[in-house]
N, C-alpha and C. Protein backbone atom coordinates (compact mmCIF):
# COMPACT_ATOMS: atom_id res chain seq x y z
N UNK A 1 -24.84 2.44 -8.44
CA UNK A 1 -23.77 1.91 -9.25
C UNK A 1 -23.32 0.57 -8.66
N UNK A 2 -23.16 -0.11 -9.74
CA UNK A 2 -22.80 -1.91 -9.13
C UNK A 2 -21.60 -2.11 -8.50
N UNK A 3 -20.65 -2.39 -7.77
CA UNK A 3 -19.30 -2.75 -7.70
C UNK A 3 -19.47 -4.29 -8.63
N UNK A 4 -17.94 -4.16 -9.24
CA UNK A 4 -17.37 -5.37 -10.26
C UNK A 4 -17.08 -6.54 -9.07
N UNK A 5 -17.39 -7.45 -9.60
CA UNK A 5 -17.73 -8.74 -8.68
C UNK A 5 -16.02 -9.19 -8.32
N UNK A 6 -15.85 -9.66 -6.91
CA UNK A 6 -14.54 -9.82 -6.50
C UNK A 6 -14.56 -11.33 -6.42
N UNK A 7 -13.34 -12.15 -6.30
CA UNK A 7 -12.99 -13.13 -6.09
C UNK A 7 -12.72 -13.24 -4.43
N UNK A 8 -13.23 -15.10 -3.78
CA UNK A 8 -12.15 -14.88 -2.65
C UNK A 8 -11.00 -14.02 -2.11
N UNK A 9 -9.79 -14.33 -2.97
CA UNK A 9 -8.93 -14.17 -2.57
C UNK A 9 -8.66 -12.55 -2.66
N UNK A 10 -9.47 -11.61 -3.58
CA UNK A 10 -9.60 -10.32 -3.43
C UNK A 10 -10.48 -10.02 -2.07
N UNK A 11 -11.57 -10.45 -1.95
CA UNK A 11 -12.15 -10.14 -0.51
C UNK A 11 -11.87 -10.79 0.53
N UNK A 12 -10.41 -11.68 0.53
CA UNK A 12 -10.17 -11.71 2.23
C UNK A 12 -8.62 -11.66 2.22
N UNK A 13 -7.79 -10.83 1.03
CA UNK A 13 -6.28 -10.79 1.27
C UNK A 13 -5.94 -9.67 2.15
N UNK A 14 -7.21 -8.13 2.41
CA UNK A 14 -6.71 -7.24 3.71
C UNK A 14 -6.77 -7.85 4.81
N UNK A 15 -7.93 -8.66 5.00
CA UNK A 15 -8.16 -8.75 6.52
C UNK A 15 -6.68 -9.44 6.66
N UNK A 16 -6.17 -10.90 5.75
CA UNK A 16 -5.40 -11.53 5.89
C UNK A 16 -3.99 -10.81 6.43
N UNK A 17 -3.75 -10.27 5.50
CA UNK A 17 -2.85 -9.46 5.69
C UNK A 17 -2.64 -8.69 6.83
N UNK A 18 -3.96 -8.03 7.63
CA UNK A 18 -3.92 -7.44 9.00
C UNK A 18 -3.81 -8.67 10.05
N UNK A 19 -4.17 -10.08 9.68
CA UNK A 19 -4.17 -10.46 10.77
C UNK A 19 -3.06 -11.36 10.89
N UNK A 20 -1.97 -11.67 9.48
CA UNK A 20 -0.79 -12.49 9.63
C UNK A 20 0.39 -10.65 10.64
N UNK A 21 0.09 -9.54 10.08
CA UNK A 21 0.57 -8.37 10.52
C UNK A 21 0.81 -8.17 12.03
N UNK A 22 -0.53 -9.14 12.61
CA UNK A 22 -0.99 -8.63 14.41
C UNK A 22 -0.67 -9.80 14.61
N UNK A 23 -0.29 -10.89 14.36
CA UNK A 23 0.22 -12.09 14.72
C UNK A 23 2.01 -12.11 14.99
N UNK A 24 2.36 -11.31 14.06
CA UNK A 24 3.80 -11.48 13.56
C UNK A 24 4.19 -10.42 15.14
N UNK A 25 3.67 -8.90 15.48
CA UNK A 25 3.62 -8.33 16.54
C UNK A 25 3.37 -8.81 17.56
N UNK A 26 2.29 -10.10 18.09
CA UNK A 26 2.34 -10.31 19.31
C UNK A 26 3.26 -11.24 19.16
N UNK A 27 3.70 -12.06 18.31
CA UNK A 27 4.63 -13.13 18.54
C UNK A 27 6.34 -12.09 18.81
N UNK A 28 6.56 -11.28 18.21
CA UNK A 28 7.78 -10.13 18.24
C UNK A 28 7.75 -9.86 19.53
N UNK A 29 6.69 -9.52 20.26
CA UNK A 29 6.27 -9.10 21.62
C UNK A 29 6.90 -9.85 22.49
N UNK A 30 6.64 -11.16 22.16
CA UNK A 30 6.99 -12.37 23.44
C UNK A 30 8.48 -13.04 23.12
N UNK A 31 8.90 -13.05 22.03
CA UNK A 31 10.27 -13.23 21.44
C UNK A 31 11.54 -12.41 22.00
N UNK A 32 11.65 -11.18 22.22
CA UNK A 32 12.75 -10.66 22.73
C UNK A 32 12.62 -9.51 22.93
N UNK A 33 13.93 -8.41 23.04
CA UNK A 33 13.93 -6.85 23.66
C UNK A 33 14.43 -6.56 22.16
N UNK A 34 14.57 -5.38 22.40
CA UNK A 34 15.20 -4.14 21.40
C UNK A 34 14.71 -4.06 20.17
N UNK A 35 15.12 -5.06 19.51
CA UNK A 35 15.00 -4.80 17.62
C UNK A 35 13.37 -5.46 18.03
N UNK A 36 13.26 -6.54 18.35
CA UNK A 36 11.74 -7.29 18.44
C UNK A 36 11.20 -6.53 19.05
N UNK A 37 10.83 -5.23 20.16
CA UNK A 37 10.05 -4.88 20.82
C UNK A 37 9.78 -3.72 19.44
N UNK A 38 10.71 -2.59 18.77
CA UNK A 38 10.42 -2.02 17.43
C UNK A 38 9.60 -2.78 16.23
N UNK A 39 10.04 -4.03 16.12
CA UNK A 39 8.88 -4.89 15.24
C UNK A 39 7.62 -4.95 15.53
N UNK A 40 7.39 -5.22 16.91
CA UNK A 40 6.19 -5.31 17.45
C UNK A 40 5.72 -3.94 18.30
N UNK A 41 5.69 -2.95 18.11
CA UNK A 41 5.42 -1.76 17.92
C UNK A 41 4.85 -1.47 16.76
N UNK A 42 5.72 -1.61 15.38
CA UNK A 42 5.59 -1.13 14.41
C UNK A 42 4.23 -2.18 13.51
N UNK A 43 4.45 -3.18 13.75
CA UNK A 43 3.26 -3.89 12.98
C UNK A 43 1.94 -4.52 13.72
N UNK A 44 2.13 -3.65 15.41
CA UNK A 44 1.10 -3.89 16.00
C UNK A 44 0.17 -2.26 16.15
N UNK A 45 0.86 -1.08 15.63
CA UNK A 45 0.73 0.15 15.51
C UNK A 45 -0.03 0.37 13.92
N UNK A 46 0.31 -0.33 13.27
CA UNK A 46 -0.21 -0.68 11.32
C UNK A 46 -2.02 -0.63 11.29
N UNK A 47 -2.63 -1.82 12.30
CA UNK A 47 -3.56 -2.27 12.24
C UNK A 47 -4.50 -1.05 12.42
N UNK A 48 -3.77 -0.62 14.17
CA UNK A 48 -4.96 0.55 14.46
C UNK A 48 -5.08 1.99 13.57
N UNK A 49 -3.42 2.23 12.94
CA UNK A 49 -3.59 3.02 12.05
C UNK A 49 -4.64 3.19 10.55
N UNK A 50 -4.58 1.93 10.28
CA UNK A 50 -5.81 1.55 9.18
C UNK A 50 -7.20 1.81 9.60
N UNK A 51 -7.29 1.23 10.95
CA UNK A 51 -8.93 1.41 11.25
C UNK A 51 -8.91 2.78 11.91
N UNK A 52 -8.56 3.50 12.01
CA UNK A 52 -8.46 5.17 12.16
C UNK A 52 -8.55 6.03 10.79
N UNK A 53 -7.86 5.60 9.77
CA UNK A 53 -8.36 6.04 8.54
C UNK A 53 -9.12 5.53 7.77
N UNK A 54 -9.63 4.36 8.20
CA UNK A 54 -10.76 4.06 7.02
C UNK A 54 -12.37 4.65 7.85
N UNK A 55 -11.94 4.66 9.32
CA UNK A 55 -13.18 4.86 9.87
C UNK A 55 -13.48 6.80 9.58
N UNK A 56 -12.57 7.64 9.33
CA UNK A 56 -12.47 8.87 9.59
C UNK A 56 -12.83 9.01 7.39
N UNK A 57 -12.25 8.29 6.81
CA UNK A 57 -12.62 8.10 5.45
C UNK A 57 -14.16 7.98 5.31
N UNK A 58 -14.98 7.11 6.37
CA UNK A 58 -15.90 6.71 5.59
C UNK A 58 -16.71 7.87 6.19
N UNK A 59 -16.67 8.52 7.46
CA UNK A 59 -17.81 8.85 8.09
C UNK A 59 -18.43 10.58 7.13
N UNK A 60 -19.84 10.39 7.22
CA UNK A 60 -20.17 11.50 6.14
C UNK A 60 -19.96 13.10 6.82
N UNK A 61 -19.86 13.91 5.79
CA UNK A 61 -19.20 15.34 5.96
C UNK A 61 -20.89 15.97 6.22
């Protein structure tokens, strides 16, 4: 079965999105304590959560 043909901006708005995500976390990281160390927890915790379910999604039964 064919997949329907994607545009740029459909085949590179996840990665984008993961990597403005892991940018925004290490910069939260180096910025301050408390509320910024929870930011950068939380959207540096996003990324690996995705590649844990897409890798456990794809692998065959």
């Amino acid at each position: 079965m064919r997949r329907p043909h994607q545009t740029l901006r459909q085949i590179f708005a996840a990665p984008l999105a993961i990597g403005i995500l892991s940018v925004v976390g290490l910069l939260a990281a180096l910025i301050g304590d408390n509320v910024w160390d929870a930011v950068s927890w939380i959207s540096l915790a996003i990324p690996c959560v995705l590649y844990v379910f897409f890798i456990y999604r794809r692998a065959p039964n």
